[in-house]
N, C-alpha and C. Protein backbone atom coordinates (compact mmCIF):
# COMPACT_ATOMS: atom_id res chain seq x y z
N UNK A 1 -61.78 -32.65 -24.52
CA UNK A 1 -61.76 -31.64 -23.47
C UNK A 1 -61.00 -32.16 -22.27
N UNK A 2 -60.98 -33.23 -22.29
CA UNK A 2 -60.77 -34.03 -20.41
C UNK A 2 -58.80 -33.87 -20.70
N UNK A 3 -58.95 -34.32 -22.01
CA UNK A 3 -57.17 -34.63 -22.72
C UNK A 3 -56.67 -32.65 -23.11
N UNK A 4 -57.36 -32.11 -23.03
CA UNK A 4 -56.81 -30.40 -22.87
C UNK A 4 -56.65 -30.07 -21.30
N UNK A 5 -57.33 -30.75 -20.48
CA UNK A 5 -57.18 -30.49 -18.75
C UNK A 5 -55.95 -31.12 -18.36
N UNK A 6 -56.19 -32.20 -18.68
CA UNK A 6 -54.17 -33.36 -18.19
C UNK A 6 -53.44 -32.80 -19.13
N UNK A 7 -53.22 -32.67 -20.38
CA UNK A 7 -52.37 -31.21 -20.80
C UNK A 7 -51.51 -30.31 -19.93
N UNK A 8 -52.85 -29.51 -19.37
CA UNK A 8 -52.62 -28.09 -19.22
C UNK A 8 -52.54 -28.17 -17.52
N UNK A 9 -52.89 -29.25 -16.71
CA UNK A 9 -52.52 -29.83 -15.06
C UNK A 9 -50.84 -30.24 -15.48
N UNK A 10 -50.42 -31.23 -16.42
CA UNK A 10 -49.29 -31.62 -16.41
C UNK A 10 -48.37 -30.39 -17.15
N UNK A 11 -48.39 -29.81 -17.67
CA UNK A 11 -47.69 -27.97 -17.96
C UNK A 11 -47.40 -27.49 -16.65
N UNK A 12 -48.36 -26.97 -16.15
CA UNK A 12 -48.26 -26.51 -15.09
C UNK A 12 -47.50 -27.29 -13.71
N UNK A 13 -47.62 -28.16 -13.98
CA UNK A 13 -46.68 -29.24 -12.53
C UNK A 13 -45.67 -28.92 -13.15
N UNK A 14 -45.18 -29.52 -14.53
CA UNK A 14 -43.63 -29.34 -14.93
C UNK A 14 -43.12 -27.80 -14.80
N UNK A 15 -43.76 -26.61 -14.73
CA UNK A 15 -43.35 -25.19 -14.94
C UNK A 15 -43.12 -24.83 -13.12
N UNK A 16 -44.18 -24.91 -12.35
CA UNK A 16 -44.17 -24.93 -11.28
C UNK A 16 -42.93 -25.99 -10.44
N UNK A 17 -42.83 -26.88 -10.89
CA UNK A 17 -41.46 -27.58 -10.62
C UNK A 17 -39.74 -27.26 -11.09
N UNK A 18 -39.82 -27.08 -12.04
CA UNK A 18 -38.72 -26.48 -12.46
C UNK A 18 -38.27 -24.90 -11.58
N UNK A 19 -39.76 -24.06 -11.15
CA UNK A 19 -39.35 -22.73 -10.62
C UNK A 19 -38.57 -22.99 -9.26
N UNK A 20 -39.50 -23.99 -8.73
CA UNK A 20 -39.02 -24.25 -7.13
C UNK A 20 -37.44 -25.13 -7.08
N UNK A 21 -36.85 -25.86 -8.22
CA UNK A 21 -35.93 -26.28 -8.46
C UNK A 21 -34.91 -25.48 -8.60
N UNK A 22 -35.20 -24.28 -9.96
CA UNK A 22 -34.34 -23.44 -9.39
C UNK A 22 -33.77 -22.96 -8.40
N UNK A 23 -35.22 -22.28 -7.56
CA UNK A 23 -35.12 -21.63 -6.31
C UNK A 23 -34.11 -22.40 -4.98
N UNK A 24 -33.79 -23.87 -5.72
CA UNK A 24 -33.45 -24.75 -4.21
C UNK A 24 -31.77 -24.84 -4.52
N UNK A 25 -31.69 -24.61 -6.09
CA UNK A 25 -30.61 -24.29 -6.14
C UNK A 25 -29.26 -23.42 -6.36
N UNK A 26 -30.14 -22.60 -5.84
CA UNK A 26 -29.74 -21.35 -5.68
C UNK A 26 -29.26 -20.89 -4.14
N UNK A 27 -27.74 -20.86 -3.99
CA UNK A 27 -27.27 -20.86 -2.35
C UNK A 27 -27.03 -19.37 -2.16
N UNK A 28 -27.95 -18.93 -1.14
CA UNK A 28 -28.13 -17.40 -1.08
C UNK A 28 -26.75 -17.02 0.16
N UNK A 29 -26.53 -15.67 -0.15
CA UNK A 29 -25.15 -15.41 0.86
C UNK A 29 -25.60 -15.78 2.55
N UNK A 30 -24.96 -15.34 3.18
CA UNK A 30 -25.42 -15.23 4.59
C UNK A 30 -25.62 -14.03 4.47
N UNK A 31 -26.62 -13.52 5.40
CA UNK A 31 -27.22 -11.81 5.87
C UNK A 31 -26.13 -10.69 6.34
N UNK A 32 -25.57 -10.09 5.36
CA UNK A 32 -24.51 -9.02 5.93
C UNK A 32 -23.67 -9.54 5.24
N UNK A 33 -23.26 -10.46 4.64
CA UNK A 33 -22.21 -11.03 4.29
C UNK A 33 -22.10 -9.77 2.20
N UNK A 34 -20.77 -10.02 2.10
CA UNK A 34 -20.64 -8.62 1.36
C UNK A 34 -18.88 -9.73 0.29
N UNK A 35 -19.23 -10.02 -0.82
CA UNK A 35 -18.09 -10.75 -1.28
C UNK A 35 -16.70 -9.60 -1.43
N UNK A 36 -15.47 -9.92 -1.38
CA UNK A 36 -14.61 -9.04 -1.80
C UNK A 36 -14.63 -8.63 -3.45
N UNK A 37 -13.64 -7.81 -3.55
CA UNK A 37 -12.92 -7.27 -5.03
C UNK A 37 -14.55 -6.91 -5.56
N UNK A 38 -15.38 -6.02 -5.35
CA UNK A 38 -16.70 -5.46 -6.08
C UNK A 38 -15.92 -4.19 -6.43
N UNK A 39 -17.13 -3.21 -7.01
CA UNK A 39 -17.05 -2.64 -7.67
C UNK A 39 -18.25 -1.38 -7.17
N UNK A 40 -18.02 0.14 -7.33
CA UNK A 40 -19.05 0.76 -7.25
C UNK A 40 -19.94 1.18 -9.02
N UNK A 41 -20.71 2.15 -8.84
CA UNK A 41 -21.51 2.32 -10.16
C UNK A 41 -20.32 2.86 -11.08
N UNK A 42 -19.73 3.60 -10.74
CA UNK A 42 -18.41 4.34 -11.61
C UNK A 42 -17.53 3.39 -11.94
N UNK A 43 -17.65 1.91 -11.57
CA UNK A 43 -16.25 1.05 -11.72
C UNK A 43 -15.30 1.29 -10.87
N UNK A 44 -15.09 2.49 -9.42
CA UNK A 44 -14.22 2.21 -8.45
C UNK A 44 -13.98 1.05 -7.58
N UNK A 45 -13.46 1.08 -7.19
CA UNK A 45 -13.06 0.05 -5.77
C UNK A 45 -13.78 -0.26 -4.95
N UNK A 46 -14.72 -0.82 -4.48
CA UNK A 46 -15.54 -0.98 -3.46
C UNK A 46 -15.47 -1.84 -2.21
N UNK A 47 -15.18 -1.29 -0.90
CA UNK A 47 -15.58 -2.70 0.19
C UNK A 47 -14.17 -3.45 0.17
N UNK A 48 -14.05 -4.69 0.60
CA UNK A 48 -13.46 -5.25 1.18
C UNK A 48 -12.38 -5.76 0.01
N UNK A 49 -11.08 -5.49 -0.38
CA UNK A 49 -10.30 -6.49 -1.22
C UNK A 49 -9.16 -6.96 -0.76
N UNK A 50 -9.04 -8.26 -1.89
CA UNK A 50 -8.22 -8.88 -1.40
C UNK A 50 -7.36 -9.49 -3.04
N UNK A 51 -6.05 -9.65 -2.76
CA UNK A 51 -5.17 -10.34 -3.77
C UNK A 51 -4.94 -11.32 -3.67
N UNK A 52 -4.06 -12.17 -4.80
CA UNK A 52 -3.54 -13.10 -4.32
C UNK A 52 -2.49 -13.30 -5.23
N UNK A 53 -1.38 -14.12 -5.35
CA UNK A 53 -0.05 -14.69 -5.76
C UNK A 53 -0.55 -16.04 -6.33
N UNK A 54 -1.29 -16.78 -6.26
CA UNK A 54 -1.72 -17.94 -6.77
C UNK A 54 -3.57 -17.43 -7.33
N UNK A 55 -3.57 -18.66 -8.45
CA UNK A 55 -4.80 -18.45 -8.71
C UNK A 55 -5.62 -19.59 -7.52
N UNK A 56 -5.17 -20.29 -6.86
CA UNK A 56 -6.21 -20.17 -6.39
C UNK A 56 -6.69 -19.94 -4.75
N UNK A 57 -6.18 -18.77 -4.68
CA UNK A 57 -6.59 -17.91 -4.13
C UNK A 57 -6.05 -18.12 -2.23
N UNK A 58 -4.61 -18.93 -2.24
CA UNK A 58 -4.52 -19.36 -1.36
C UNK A 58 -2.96 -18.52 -0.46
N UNK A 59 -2.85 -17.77 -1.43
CA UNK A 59 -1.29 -17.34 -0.84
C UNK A 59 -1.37 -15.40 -0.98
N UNK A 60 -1.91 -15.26 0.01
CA UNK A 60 -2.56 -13.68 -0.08
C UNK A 60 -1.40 -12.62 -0.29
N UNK A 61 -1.78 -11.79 -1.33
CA UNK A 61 -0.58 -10.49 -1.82
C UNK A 61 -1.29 -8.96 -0.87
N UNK A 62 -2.32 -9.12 -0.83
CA UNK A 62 -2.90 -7.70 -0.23
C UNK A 62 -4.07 -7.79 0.02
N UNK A 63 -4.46 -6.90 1.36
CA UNK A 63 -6.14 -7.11 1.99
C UNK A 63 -6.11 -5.88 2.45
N UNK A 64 -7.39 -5.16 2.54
CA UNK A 64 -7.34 -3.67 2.92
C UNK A 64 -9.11 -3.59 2.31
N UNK A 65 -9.28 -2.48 2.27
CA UNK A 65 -10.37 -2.22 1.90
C UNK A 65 -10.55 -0.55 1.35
N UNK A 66 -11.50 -0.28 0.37
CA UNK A 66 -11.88 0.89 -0.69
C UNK A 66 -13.20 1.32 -0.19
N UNK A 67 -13.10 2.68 -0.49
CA UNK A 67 -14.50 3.64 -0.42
C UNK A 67 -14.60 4.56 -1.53
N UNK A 68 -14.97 3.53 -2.63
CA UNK A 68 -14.78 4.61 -4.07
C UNK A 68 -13.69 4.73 -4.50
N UNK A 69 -12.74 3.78 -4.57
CA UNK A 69 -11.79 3.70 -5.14
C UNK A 69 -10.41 4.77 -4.77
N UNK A 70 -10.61 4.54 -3.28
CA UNK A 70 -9.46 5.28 -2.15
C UNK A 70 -9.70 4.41 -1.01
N UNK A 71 -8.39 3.65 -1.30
CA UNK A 71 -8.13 3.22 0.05
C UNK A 71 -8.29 3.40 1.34
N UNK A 72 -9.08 2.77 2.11
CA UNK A 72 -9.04 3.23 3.59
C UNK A 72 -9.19 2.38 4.95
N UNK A 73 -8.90 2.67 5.75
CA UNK A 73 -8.41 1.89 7.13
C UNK A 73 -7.06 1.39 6.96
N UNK A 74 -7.14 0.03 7.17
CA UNK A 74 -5.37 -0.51 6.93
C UNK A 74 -4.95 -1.47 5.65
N UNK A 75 -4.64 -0.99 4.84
CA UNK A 75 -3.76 -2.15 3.37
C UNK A 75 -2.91 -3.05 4.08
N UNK A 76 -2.75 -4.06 3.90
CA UNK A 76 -1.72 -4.76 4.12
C UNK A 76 -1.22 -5.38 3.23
N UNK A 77 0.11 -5.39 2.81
CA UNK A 77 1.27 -6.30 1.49
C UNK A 77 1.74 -7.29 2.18
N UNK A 78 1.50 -8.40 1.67
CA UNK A 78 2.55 -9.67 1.92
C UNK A 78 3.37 -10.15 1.42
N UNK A 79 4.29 -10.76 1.71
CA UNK A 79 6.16 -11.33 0.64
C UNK A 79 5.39 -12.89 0.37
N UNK A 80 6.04 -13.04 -0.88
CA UNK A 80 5.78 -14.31 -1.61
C UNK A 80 5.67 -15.63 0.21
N UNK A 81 6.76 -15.30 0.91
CA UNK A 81 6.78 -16.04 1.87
C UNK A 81 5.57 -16.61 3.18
N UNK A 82 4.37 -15.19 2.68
CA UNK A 82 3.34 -15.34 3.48
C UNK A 82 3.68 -14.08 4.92
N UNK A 83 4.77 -13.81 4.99
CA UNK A 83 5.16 -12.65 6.34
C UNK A 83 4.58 -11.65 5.37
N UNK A 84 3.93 -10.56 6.62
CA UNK A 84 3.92 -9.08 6.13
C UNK A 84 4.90 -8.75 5.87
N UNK A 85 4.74 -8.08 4.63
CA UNK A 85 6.01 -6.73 4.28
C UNK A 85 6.16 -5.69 4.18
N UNK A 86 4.39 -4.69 4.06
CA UNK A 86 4.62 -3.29 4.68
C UNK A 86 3.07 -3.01 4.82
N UNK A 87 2.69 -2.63 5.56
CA UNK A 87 1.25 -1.49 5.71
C UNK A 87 1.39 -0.57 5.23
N UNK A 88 -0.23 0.04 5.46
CA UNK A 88 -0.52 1.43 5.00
C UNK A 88 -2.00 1.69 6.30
N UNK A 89 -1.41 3.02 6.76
CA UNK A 89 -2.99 3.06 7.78
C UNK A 89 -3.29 4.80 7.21
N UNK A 90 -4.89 4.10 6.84
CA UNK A 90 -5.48 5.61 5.83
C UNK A 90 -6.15 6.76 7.14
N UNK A 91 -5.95 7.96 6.99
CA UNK A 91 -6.68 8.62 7.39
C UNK A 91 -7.64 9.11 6.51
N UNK A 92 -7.61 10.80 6.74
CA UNK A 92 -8.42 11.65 5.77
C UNK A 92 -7.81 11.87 4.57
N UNK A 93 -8.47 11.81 3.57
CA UNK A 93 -8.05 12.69 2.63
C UNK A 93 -7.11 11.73 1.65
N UNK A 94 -6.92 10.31 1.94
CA UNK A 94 -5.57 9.38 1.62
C UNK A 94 -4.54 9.77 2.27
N UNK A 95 -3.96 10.12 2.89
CA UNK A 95 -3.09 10.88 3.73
C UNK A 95 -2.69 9.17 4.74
N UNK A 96 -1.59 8.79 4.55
CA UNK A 96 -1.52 7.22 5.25
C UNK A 96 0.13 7.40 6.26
N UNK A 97 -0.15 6.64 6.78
CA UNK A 97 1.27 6.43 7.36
C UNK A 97 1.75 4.95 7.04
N UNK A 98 2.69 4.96 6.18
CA UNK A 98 3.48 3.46 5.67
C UNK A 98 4.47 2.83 6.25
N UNK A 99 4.00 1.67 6.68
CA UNK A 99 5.10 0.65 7.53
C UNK A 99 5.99 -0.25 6.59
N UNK A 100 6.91 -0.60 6.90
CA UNK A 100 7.53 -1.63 6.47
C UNK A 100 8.51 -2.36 7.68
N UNK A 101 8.11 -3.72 7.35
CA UNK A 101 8.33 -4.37 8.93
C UNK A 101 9.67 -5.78 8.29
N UNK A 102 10.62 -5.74 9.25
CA UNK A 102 11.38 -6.34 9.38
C UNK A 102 10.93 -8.32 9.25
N UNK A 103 11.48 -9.32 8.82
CA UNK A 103 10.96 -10.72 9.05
C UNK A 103 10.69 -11.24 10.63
N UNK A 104 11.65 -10.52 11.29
CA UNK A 104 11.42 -11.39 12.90
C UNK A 104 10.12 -10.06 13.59
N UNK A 105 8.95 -9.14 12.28
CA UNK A 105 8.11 -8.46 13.44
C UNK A 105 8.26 -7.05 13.22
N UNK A 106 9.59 -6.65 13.79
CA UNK A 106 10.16 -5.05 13.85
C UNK A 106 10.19 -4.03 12.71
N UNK A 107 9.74 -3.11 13.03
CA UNK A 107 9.34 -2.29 12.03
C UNK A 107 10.98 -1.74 11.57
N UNK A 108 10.77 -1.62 10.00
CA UNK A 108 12.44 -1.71 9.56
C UNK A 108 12.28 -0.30 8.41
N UNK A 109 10.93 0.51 8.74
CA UNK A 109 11.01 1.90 7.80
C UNK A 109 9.71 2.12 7.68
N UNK A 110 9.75 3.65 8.16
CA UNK A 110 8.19 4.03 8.75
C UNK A 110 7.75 5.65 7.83
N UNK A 111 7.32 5.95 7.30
CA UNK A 111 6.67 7.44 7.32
C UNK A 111 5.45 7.73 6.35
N UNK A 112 5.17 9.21 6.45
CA UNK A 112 4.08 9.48 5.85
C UNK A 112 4.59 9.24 4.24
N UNK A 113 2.57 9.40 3.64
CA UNK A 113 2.40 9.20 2.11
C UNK A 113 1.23 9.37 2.11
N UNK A 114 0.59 10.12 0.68
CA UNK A 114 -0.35 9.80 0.25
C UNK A 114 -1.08 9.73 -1.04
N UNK A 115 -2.08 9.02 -0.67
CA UNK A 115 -2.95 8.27 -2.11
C UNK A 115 -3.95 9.99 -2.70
N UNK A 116 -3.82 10.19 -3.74
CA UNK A 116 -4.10 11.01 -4.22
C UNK A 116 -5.38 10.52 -5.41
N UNK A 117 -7.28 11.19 -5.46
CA UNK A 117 -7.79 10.69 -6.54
C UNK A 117 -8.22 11.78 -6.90
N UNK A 118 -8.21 12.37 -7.96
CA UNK A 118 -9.06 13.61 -8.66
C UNK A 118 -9.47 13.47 -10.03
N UNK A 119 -10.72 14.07 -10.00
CA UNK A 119 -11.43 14.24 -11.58
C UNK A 119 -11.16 12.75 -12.06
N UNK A 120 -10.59 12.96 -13.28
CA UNK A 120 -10.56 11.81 -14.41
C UNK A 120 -8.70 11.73 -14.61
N UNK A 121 -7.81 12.12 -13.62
CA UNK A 121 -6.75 12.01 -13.73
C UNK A 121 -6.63 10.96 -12.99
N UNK A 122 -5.23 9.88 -13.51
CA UNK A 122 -5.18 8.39 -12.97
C UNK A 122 -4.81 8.67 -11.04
N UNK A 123 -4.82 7.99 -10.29
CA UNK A 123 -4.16 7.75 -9.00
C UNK A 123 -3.16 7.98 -8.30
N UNK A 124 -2.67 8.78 -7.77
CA UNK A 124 -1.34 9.02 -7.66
C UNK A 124 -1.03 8.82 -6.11
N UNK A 125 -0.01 8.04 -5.51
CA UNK A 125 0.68 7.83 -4.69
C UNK A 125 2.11 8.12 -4.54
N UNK A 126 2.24 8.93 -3.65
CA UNK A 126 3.70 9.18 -3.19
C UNK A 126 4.14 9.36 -1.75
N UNK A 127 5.44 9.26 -1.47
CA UNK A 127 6.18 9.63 -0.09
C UNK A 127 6.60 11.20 0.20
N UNK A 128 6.35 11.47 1.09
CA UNK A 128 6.55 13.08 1.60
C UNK A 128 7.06 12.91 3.48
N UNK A 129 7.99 14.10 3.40
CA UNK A 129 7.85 14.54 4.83
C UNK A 129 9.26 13.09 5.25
N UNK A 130 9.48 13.01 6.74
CA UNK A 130 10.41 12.34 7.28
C UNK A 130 10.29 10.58 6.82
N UNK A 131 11.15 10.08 6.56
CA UNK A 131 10.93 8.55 6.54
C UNK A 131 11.89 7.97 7.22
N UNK A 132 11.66 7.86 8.75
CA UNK A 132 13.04 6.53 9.76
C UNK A 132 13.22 5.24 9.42
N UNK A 133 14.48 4.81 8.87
CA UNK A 133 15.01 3.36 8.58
C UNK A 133 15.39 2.66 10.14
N UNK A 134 15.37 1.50 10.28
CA UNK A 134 15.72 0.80 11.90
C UNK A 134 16.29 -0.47 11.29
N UNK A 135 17.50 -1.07 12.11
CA UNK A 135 17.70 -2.68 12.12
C UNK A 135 16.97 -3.16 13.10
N UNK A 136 17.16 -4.46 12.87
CA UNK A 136 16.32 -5.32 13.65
C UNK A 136 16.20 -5.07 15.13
N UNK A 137 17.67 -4.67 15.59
CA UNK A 137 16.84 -4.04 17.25
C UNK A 137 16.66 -3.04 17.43
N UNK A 138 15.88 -2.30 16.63
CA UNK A 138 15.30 -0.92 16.85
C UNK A 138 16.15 0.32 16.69
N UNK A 139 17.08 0.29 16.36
CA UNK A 139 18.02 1.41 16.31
C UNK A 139 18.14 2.26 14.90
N UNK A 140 17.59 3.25 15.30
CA UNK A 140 17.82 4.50 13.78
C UNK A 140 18.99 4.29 13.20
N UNK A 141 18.70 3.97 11.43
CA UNK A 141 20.26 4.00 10.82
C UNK A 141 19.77 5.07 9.86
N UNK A 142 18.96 5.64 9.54
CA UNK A 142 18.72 6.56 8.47
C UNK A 142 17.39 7.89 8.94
N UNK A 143 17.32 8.72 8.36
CA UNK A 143 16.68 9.64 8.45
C UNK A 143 16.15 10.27 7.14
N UNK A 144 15.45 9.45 5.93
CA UNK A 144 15.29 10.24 4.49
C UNK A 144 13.94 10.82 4.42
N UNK A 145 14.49 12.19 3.78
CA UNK A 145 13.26 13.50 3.66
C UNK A 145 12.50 13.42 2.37
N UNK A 146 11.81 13.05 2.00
CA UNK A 146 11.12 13.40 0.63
C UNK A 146 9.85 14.63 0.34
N UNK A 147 10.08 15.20 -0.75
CA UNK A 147 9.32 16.43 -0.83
C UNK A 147 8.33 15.60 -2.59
N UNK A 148 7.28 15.96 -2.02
CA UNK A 148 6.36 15.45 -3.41
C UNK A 148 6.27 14.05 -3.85
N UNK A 149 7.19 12.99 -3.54
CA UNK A 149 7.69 12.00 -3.96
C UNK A 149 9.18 11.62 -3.90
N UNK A 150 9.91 13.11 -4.08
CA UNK A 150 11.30 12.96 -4.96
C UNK A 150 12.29 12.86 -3.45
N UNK A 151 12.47 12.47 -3.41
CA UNK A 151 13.95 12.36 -1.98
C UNK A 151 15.32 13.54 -2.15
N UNK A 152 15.06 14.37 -1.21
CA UNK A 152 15.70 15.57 -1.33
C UNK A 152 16.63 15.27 0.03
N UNK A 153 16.61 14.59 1.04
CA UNK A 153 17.77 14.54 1.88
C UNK A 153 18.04 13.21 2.57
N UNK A 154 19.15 13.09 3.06
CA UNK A 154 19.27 11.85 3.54
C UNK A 154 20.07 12.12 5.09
N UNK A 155 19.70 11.16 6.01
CA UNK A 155 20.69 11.69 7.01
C UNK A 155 20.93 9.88 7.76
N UNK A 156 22.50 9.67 7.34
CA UNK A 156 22.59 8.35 7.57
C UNK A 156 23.30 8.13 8.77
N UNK A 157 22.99 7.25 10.00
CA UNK A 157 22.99 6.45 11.10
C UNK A 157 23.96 5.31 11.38
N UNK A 158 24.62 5.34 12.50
CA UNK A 158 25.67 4.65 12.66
C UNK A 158 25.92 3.99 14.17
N UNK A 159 25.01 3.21 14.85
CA UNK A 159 24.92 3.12 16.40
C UNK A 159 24.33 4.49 16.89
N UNK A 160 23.43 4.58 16.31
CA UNK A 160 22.39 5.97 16.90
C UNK A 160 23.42 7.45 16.75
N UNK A 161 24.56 7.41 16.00
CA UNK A 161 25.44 8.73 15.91
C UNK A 161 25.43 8.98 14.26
N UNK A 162 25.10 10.51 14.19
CA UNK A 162 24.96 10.75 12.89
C UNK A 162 26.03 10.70 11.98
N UNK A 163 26.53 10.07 10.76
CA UNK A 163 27.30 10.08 10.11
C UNK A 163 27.68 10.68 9.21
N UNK A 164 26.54 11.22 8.14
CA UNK A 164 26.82 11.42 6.66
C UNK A 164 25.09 11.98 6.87
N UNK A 165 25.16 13.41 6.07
CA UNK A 165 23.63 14.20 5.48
C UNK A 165 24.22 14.42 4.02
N UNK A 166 22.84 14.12 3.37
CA UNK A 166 23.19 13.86 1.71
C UNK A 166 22.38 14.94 1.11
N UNK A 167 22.34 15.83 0.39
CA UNK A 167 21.09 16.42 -0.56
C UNK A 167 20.99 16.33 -1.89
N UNK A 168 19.84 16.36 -1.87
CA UNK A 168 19.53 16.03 -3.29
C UNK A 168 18.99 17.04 -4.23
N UNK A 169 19.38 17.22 -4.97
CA UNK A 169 18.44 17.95 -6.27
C UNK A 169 18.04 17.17 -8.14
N UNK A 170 16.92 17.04 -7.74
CA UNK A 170 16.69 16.13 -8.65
C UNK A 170 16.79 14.73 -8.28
N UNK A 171 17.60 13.71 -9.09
CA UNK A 171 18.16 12.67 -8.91
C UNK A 171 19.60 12.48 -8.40
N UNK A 172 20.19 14.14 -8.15
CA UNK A 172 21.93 13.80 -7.94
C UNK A 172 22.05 14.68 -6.41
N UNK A 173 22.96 13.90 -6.01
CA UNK A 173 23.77 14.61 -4.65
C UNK A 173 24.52 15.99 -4.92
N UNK A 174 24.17 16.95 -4.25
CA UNK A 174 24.44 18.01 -4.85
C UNK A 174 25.29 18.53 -3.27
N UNK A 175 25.02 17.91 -2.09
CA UNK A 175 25.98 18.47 -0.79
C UNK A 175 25.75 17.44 -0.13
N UNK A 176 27.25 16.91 0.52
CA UNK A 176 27.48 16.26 1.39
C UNK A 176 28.39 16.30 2.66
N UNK A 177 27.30 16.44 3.86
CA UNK A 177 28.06 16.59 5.18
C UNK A 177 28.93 15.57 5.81
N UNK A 178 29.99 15.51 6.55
CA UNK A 178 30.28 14.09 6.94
C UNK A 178 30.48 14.34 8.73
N UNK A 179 30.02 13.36 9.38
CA UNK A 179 30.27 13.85 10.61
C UNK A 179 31.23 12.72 11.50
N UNK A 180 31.72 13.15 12.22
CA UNK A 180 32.39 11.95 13.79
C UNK A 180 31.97 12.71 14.61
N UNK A 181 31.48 11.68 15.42
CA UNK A 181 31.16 11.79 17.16
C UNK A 181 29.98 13.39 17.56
N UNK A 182 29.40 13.05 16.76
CA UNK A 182 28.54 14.57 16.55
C UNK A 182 29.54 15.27 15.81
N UNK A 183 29.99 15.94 15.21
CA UNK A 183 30.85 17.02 14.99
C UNK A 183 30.93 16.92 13.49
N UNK A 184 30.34 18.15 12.67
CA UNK A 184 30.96 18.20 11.25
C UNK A 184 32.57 18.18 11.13
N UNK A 185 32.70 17.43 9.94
CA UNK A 185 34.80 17.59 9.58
C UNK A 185 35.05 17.72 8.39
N UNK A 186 33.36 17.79 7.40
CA UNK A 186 34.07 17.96 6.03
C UNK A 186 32.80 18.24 5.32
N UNK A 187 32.32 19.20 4.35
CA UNK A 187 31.22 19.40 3.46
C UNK A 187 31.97 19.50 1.75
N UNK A 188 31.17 18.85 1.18
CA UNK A 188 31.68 18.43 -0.53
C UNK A 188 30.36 18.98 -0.86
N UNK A 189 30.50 20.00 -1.98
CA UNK A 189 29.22 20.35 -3.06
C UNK A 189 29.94 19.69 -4.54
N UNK A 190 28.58 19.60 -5.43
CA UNK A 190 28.52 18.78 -6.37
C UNK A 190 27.57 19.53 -7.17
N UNK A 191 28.18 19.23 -8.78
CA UNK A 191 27.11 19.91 -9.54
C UNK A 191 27.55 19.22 -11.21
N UNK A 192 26.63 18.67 -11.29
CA UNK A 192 26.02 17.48 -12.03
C UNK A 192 26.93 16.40 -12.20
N UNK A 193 26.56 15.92 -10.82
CA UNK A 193 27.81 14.56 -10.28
C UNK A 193 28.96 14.59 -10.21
N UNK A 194 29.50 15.92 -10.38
CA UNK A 194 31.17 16.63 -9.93
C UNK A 194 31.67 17.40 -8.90
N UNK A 195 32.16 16.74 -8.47
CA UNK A 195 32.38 17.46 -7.13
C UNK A 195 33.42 18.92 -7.55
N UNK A 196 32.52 20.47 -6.63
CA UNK A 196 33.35 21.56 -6.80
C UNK A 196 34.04 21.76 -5.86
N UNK A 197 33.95 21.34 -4.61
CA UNK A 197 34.28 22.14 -3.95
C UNK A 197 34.52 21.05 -2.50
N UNK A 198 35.45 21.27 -1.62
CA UNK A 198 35.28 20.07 -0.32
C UNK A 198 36.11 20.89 1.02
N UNK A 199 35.64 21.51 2.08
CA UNK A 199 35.10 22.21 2.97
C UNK A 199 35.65 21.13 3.96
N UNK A 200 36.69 21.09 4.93
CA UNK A 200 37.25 20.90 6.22
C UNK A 200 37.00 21.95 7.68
N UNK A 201 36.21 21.14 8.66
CA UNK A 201 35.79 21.59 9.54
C UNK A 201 37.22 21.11 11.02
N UNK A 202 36.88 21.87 12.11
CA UNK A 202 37.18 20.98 12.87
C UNK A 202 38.90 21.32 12.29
């Protein structure tokens, strides 16, 4: 009987020891603290993420953050080099305004886009509406229009004086304006990459 008590005292020390062993080694987060790249119940995007270009984890490709697998607040992309290379700042709806910034800082091409999620159809992102190109000291060299995604006009920049408006249908230039000193001097239409027709102004 006495040899079933030291038994069943020494069980119990070893079981009771091992629990609290666990317990000590086990390093709990800090309070609030929330790891990146999770996940919600559906498998969306959740909370805070982050990329990277190396595995280990030292040369960052993108940081931004998800609410169900739609981007929101600010994305940021980085170049292999470690400089930013373009934002994204989310409003409603995915609806973003996209930066792309020059190496010395300066923003070098700016306009709307948006992140699109519905039903069980995949993700869709595209460019719409005005997009301004700039060199490095700030000066407009371009003006391109996109409708849905697809780039339907172009209006190209020359020391802040308009040069050349391009349109598009489809993938091909279908009219082209040419300008000096403000002033149209010549329009060319095109129809399936052949030019019909070329129009002297001026």
């Amino acid at each position: 009987m006495r040899l079933f008590h030291l038994l069943l005292i020494a069980g119990s020390t070893l079981l009771l020891g091992a629990c609290a062993g666990s317990r000590a080694t086990t390093r709990r987060q800090p309070r609030g603290f929330r790891p990146p790249n999770r996940s919600d119940r559906q498998g969306r995007e959740q909370g805070r993420w982050r990329t990277y270009y190396d595995s280990a984890d030292t040369e960052p490709f993108t940081a931004g953050r998800y609410r169900h697998g739609r981007p929101v607040r600010t994305f940021r992309y980085y170049a292999p080099t470690g400089q930013l290379d373009h934002s994204e700042r989310y409003r409603r709806e995915g609806f973003c305004e996209v930066t792309y910034w020059h190496p010395g800082g300066k923003v070098a091409r700016r306009g709307p886009a948006q992140w699109v999620t519905s039903g069980d159809k995949p993700a869709r992102f595209f460019w719409y509406g005005e997009w301004k190109t700039y060199d490095p000291d700030g000066q407009t060299t371009g003006i391109h229009t996109y409708t849905d995604g697809t780039l339907t006009r172009t209006a190209t920049y020359e020391q802040s004086q308009l040069t050349q408006i391009e349109t598009y249908q489809g993938n091909s230039v279908i009219r082209t304006e040419t300008y000096s000193a403000g002033q149209l001097i010549r329009v060319e239409t095109f129809e399936k990459g052949l030019r019909t027709s070329t129009t002297k102004s001026l």
